[in-house]
PDB file of N, CA and C in Angstrom:
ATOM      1  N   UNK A   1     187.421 247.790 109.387  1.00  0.00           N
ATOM      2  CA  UNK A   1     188.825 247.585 109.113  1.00  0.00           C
ATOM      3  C   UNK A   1     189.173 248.244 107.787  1.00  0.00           C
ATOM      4  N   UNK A   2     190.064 249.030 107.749  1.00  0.00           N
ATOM      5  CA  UNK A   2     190.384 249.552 106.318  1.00  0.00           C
ATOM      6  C   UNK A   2     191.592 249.478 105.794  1.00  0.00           C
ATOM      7  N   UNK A   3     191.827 248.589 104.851  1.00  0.00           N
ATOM      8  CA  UNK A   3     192.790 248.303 103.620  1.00  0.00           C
ATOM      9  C   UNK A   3     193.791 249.476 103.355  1.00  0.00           C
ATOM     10  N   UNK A   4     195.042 249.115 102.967  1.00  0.00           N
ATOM     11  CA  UNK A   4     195.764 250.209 102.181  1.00  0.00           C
ATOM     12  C   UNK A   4     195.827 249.410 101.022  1.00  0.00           C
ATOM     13  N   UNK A   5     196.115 249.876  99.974  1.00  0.00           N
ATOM     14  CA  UNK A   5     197.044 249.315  98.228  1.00  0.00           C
ATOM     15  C   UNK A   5     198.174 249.638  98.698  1.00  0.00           C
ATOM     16  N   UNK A   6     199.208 248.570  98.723  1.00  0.00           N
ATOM     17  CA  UNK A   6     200.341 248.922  98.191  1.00  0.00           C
ATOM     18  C   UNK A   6     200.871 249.093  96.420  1.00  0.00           C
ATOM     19  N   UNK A   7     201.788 249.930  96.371  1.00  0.00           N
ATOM     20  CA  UNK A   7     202.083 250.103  94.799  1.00  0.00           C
ATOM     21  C   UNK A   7     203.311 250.032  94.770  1.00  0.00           C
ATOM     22  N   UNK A   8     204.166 248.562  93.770  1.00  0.00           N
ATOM     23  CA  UNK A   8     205.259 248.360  93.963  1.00  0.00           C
ATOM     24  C   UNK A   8     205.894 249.290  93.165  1.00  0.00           C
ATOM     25  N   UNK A   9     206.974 250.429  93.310  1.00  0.00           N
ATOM     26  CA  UNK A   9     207.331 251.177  91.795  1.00  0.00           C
ATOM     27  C   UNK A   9     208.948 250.795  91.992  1.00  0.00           C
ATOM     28  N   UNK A  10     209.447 249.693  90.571  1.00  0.00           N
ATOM     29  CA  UNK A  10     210.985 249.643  90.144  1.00  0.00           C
ATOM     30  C   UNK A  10     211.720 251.311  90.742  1.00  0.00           C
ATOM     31  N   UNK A  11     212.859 250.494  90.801  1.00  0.00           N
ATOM     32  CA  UNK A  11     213.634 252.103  90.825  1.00  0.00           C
ATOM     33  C   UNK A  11     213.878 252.964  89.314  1.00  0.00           C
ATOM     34  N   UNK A  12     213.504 252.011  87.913  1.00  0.00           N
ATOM     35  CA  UNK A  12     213.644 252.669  86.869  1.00  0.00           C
ATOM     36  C   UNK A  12     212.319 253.800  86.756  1.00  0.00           C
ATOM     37  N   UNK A  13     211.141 253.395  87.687  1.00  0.00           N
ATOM     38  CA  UNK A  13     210.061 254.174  87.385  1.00  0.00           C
ATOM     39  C   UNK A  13     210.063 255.104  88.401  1.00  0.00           C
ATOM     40  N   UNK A  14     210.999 254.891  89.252  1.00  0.00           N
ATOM     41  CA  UNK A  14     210.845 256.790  90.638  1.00  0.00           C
ATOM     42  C   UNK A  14     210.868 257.783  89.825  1.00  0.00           C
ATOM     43  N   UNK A  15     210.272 258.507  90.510  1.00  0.00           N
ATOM     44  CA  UNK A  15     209.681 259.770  90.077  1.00  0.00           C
ATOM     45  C   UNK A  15     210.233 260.998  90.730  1.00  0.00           C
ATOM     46  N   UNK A  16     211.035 262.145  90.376  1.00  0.00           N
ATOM     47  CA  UNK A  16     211.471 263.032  91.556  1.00  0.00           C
ATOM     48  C   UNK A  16     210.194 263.888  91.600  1.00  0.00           C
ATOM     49  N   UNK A  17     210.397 265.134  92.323  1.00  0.00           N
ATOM     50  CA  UNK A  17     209.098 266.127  92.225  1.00  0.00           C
ATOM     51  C   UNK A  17     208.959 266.843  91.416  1.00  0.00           C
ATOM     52  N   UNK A  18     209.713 266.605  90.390  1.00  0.00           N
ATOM     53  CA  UNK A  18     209.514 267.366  88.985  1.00  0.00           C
ATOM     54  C   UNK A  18     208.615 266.642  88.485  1.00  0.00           C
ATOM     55  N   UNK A  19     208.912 265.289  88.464  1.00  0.00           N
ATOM     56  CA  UNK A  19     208.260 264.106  87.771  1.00  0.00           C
ATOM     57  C   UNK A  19     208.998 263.542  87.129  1.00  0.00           C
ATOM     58  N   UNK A  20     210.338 263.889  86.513  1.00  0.00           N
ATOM     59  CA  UNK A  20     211.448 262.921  86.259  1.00  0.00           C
ATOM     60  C   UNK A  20     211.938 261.451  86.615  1.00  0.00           C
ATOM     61  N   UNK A  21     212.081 260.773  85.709  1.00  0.00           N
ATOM     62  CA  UNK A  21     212.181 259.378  85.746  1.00  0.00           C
ATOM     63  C   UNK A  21     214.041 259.218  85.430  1.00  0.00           C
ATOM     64  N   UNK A  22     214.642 257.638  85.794  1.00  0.00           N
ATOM     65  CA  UNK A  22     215.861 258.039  85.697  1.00  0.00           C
ATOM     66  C   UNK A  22     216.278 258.296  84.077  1.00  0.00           C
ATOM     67  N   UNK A  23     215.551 258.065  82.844  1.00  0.00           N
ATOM     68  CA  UNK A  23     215.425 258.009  81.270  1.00  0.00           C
ATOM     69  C   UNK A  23     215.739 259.476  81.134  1.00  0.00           C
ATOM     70  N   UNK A  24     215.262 260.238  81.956  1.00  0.00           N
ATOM     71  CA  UNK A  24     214.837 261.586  81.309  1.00  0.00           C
ATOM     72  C   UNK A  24     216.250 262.428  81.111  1.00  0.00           C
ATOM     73  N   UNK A  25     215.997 263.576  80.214  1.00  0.00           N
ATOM     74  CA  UNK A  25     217.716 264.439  80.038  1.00  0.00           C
ATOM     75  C   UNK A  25     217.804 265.074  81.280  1.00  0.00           C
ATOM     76  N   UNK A  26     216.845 265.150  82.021  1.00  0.00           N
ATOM     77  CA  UNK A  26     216.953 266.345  83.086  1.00  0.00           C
ATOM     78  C   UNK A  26     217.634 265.319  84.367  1.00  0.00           C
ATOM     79  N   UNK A  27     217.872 264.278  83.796  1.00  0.00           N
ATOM     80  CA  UNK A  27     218.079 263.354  85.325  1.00  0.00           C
ATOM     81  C   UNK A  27     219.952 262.909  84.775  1.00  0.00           C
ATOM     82  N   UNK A  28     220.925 263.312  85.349  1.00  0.00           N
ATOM     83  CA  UNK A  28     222.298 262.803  85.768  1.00  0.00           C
ATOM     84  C   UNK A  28     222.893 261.830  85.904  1.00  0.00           C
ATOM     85  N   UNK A  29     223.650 261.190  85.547  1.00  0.00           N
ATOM     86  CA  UNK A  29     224.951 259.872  86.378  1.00  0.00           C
ATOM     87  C   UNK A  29     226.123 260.908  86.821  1.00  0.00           C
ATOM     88  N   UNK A  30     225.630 260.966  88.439  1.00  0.00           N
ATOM     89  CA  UNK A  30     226.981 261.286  89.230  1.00  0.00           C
ATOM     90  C   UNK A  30     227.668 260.519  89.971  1.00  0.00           C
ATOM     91  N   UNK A  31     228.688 260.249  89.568  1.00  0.00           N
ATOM     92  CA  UNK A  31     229.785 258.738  89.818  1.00  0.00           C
ATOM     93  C   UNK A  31     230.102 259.506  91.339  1.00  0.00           C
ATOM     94  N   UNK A  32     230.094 258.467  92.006  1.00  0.00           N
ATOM     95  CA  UNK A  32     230.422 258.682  93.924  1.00  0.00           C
ATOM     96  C   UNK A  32     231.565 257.853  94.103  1.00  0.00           C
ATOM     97  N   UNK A  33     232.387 258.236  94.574  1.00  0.00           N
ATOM     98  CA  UNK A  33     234.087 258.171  94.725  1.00  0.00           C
ATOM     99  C   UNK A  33     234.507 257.545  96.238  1.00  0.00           C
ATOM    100  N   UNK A  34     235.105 256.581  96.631  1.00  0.00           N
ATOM    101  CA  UNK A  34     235.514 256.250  97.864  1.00  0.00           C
ATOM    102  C   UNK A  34     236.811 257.152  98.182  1.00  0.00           C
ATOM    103  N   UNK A  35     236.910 257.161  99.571  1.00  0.00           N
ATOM    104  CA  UNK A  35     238.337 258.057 100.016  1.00  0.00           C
ATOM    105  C   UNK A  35     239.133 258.213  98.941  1.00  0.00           C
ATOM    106  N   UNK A  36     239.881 256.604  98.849  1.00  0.00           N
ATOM    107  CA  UNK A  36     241.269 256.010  98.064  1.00  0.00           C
ATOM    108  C   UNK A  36     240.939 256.893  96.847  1.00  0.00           C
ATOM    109  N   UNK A  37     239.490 256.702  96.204  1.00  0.00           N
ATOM    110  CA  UNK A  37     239.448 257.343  95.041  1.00  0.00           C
ATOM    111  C   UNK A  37     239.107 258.835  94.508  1.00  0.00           C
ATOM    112  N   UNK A  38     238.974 259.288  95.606  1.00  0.00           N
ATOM    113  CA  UNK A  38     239.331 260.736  95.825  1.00  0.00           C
ATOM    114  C   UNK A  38     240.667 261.322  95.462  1.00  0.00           C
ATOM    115  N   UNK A  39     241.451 260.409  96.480  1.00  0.00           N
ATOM    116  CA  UNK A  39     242.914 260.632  96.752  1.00  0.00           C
ATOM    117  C   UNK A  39     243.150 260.458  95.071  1.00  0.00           C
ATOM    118  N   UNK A  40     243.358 259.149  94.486  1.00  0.00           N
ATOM    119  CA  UNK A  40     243.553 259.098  93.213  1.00  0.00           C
ATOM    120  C   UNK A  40     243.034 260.639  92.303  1.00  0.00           C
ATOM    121  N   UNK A  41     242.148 260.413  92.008  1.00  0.00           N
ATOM    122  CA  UNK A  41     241.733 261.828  91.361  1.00  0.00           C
ATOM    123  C   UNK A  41     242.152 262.742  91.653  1.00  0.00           C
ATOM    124  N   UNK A  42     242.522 263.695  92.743  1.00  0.00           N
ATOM    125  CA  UNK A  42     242.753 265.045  93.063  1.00  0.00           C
ATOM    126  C   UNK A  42     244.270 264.865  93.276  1.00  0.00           C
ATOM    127  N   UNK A  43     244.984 264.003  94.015  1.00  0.00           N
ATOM    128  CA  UNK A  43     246.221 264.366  94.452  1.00  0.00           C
ATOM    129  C   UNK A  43     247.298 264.089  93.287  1.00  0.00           C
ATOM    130  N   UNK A  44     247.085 262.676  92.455  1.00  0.00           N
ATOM    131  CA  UNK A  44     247.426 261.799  91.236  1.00  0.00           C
ATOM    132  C   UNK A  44     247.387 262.076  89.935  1.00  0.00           C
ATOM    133  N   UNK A  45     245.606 262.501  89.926  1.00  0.00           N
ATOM    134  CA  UNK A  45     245.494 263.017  88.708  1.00  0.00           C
ATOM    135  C   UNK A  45     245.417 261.594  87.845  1.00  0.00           C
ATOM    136  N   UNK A  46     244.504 260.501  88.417  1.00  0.00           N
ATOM    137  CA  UNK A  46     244.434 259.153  88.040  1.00  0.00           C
ATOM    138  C   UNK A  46     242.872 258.977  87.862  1.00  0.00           C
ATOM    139  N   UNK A  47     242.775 258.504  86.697  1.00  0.00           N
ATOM    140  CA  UNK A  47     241.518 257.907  86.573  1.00  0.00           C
ATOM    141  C   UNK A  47     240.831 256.695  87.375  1.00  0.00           C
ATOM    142  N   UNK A  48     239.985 256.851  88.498  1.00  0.00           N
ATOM    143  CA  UNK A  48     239.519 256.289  89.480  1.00  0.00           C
ATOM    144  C   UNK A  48     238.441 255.305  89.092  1.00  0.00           C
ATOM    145  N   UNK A  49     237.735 254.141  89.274  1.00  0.00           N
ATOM    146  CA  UNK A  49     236.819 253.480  89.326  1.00  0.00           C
ATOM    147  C   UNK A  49     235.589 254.078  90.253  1.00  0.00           C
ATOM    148  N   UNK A  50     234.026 254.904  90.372  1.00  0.00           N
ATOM    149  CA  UNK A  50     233.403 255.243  90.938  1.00  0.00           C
ATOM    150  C   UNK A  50     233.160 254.199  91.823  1.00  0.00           C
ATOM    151  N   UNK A  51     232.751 254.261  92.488  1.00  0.00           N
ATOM    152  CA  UNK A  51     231.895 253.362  93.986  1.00  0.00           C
ATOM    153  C   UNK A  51     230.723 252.955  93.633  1.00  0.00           C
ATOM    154  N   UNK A  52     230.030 254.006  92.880  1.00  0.00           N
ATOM    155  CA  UNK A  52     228.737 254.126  92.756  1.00  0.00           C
ATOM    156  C   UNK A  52     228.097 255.182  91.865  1.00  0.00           C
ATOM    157  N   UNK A  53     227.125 255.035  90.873  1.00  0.00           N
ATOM    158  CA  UNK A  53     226.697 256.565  90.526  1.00  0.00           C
ATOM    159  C   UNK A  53     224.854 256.409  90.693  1.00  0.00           C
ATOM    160  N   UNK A  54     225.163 257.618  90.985  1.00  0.00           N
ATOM    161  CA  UNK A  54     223.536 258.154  91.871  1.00  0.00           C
ATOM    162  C   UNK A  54     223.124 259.030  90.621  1.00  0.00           C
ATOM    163  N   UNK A  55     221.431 258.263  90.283  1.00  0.00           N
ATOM    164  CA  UNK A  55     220.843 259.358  89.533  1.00  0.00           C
ATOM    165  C   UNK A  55     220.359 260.810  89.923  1.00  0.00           C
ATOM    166  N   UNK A  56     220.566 261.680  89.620  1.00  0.00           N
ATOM    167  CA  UNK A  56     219.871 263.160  90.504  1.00  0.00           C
ATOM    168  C   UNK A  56     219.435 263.875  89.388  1.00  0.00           C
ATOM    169  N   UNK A  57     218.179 264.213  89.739  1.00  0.00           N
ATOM    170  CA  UNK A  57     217.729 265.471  89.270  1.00  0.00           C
ATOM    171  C   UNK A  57     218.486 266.964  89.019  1.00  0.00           C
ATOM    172  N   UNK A  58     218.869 267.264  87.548  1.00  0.00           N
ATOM    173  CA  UNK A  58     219.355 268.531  87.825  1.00  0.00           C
ATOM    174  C   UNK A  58     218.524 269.749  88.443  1.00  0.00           C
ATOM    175  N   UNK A  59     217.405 269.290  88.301  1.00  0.00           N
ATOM    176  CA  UNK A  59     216.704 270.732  88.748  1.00  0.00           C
ATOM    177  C   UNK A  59     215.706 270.536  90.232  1.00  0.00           C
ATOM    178  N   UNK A  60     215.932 269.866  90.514  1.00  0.00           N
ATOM    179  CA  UNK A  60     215.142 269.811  91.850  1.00  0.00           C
ATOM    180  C   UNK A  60     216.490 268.467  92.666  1.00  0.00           C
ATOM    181  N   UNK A  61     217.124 268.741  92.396  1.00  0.00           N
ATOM    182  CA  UNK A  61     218.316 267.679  93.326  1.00  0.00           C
ATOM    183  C   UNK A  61     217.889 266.301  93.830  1.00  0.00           C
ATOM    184  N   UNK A  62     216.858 265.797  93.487  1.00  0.00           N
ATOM    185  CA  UNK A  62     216.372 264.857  94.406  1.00  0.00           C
ATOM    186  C   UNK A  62     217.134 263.514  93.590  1.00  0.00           C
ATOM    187  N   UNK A  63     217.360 262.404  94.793  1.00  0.00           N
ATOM    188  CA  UNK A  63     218.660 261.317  94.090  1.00  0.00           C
ATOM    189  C   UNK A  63     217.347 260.301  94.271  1.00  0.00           C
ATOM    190  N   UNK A  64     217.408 259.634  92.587  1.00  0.00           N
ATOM    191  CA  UNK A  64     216.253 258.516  91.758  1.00  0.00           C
ATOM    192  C   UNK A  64     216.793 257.140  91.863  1.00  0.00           C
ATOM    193  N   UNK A  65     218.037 257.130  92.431  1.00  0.00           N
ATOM    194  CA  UNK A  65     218.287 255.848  92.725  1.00  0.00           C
ATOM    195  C   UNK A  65     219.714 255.356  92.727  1.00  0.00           C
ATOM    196  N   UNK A  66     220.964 254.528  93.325  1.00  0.00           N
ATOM    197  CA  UNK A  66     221.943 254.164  92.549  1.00  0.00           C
ATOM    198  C   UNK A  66     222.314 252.753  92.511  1.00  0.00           C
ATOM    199  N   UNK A  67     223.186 252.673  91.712  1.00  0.00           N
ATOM    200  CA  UNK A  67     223.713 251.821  90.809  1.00  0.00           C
ATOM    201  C   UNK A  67     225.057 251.408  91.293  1.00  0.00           C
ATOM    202  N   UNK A  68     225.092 249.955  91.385  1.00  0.00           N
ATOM    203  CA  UNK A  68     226.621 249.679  91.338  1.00  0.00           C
ATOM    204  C   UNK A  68     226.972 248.705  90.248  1.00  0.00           C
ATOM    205  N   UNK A  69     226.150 248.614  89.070  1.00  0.00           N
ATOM    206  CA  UNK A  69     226.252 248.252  87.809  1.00  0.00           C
ATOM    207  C   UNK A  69     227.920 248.086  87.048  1.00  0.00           C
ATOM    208  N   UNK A  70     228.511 247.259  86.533  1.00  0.00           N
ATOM    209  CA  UNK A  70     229.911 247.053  86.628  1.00  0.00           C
ATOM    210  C   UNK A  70     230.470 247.809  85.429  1.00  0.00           C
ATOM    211  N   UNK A  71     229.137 247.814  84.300  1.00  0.00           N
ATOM    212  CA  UNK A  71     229.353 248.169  83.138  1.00  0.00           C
ATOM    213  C   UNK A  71     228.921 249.880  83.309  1.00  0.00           C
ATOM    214  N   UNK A  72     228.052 249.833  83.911  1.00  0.00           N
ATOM    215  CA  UNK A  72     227.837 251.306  84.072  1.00  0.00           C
ATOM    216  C   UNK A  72     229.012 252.516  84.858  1.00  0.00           C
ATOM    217  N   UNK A  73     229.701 251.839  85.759  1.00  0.00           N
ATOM    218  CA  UNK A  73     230.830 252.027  86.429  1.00  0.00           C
ATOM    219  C   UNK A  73     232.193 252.141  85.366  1.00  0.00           C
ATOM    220  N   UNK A  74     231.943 251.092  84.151  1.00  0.00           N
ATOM    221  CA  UNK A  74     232.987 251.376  83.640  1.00  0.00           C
ATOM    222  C   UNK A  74     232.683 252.382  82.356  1.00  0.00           C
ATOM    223  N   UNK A  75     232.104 252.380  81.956  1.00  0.00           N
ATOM    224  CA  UNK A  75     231.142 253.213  80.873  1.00  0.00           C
ATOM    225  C   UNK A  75     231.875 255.036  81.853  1.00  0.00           C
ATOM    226  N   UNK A  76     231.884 255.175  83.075  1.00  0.00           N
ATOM    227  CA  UNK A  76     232.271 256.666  83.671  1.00  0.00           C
ATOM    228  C   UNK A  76     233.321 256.630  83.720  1.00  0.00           C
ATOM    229  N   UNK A  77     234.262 256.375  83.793  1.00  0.00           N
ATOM    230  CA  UNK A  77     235.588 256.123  83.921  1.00  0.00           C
ATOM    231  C   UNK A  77     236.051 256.113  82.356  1.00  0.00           C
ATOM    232  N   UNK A  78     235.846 255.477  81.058  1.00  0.00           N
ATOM    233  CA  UNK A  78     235.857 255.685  80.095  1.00  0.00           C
ATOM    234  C   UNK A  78     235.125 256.968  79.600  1.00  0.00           C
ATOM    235  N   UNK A  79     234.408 257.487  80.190  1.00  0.00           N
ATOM    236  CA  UNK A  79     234.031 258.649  79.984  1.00  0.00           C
ATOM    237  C   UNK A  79     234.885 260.330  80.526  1.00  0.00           C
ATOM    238  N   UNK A  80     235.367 259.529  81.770  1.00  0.00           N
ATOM    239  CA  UNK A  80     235.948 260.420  81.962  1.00  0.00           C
ATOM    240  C   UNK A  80     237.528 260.635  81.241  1.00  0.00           C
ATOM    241  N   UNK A  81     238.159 259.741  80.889  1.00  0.00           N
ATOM    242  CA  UNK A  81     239.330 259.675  79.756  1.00  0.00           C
ATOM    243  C   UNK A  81     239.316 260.764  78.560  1.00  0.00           C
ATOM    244  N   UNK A  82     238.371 260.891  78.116  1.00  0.00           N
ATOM    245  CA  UNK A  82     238.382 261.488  77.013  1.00  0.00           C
ATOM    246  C   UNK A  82     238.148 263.261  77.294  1.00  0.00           C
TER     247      UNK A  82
END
């Protein structure tokens, strides 16, 4: 009979195939937008609340995890103001 290990890894410790963790400079917050908040942004020209932001790798695209964090959500939206 032969065993596997499982290895539990947080989503703070994924790894893309670079080896990027979500800490690293090479890794993104790209805020993900529902319809409504599409519409807001492009047609309005209104600062939208994200849905969600997905960590991604800039250089190998691979998405490290997301977030629907309330403060982190608002932290992009205040970011995007300025």
């Amino acid at each position: 009979m032969m065993t596997m290990a499982i290895e539990v890894v947080s989503a703070a410790d994924r790894k893309c195939a670079c080896g990027h963790t979500r800490s690293h400079e090479m890794v993104v917050q790209e805020p993900e937008y529902t319809l409504w908040g599409w519409i807001l942004l492009s047609v309005l020209g209104i600062s939208a609340k994200p849905d969600h932001i997905v960590f991604r790798c800039t250089k190998c695209r691979q998405k490290l995890g997301v977030s629907r964090d309330p403060a982190l959500l608002d932290r992009q939206v205040n970011a995007g103001a300025r």
